[in-house]
C-alpha atoms as a PDB file:
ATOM      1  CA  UNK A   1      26.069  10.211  -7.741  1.00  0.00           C
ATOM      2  CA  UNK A   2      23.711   9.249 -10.908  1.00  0.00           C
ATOM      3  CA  UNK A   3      21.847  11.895 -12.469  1.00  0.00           C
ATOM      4  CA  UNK A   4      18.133  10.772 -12.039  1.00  0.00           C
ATOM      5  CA  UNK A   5      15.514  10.769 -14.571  1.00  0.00           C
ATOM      6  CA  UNK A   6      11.806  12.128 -13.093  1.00  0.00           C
ATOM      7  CA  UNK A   7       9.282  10.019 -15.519  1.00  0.00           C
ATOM      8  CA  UNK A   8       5.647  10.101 -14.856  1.00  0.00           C
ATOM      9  CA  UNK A   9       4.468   6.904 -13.039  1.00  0.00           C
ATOM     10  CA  UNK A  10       0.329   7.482 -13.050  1.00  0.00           C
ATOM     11  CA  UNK A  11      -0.617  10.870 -11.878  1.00  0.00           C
ATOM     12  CA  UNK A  12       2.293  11.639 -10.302  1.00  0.00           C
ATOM     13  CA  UNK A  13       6.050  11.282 -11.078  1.00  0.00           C
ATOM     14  CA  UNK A  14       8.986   9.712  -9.932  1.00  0.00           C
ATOM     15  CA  UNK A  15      12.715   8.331 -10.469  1.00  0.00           C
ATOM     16  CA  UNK A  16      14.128   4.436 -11.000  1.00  0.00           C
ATOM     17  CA  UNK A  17      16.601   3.899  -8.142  1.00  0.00           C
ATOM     18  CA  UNK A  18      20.114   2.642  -9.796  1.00  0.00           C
ATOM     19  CA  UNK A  19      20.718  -0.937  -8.143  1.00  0.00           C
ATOM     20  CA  UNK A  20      23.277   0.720  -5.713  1.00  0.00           C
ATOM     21  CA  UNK A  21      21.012   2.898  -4.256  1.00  0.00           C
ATOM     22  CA  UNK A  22      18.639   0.128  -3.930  1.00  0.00           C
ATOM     23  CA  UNK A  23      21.467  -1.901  -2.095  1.00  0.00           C
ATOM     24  CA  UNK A  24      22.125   0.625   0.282  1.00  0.00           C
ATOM     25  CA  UNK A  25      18.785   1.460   1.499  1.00  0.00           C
ATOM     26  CA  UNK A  26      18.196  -2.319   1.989  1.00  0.00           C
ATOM     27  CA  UNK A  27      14.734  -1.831  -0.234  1.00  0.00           C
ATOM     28  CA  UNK A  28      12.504  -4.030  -2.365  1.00  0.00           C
ATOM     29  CA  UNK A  29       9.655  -3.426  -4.256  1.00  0.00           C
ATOM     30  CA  UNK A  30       6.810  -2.455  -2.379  1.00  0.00           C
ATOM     31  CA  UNK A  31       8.686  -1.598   0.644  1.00  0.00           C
ATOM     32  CA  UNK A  32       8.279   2.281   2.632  1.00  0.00           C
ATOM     33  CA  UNK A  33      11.024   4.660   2.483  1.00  0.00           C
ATOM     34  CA  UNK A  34      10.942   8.384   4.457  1.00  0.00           C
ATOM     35  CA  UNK A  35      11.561  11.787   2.679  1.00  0.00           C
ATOM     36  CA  UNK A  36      12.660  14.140   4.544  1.00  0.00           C
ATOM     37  CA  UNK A  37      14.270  17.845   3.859  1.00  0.00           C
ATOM     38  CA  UNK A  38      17.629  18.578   5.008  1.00  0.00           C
ATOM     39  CA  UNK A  39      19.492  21.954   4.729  1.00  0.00           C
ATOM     40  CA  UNK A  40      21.279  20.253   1.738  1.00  0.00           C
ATOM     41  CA  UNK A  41      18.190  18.952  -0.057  1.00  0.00           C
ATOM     42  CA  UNK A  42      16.183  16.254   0.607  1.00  0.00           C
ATOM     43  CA  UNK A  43      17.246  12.433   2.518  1.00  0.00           C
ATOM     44  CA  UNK A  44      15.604   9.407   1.558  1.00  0.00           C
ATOM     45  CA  UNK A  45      15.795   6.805   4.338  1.00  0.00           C
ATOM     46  CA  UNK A  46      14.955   3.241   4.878  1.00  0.00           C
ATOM     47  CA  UNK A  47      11.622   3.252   7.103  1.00  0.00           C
ATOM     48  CA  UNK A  48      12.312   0.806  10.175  1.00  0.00           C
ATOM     49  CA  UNK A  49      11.338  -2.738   8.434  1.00  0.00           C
ATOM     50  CA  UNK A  50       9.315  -3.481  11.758  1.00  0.00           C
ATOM     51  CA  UNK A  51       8.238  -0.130  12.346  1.00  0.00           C
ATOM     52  CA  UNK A  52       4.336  -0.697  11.083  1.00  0.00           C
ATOM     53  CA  UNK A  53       4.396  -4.263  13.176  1.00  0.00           C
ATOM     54  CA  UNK A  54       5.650  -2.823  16.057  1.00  0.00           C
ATOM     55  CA  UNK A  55       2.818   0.282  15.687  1.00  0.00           C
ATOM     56  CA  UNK A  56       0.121  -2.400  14.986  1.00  0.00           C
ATOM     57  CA  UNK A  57       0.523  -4.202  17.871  1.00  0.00           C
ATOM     58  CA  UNK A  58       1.240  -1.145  20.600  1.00  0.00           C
ATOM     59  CA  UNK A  59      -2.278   0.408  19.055  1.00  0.00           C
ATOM     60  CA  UNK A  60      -3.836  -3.495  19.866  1.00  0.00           C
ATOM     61  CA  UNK A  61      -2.306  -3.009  23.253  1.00  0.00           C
ATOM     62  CA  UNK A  62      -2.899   0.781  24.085  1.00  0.00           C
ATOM     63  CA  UNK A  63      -6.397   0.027  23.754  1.00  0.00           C
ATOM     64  CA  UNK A  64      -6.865  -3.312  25.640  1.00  0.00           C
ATOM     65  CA  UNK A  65      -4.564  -1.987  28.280  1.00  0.00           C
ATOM     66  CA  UNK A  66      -6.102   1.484  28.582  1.00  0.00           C
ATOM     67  CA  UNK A  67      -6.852   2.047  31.933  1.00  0.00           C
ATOM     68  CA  UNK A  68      -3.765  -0.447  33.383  1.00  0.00           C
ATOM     69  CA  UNK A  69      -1.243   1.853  30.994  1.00  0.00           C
ATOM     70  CA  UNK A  70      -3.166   5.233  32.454  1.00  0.00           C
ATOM     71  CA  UNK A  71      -2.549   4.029  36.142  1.00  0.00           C
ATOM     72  CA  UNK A  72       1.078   3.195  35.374  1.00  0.00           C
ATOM     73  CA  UNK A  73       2.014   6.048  33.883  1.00  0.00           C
ATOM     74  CA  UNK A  74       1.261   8.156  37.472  1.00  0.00           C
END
């Protein structure tokens, strides 16, 4: 593994993934990655690339279908 440089980026600071990394996580500029701590340190994943679509439209859903999802759920 690379040793990482932190550099500030704005008001906060960060690191310049090496292109591996980049390839592995299946990420692009712009994109959403999780953080998470581990036992070992930290894990940076790949958020689910239609995660926020498929959130967007069950919120349009939940709400239209309020009541019908209520009664099904008995």
């Amino acid at each position: 593994m690379d040793n990482l440089k932190i550099e500030k980026v704005g008001d906060s600071l960060g690191v310049a993934l090496p292109e591996e990394i980049v390839q592995k996580l299946q990420v692009k500029e712009g994109d959403t990655v999780d953080i998470s701590e581990t036992p070992d340190g930290v894990e940076i994943t790949n958020r689910a690339p239609n995660l926020e679509k498929a959130m967007q439209a069950y919120q349009k859903i939940n709400e239209k279908y309020k009541n019908a999802l209520r009664e099904l759920s008995k």
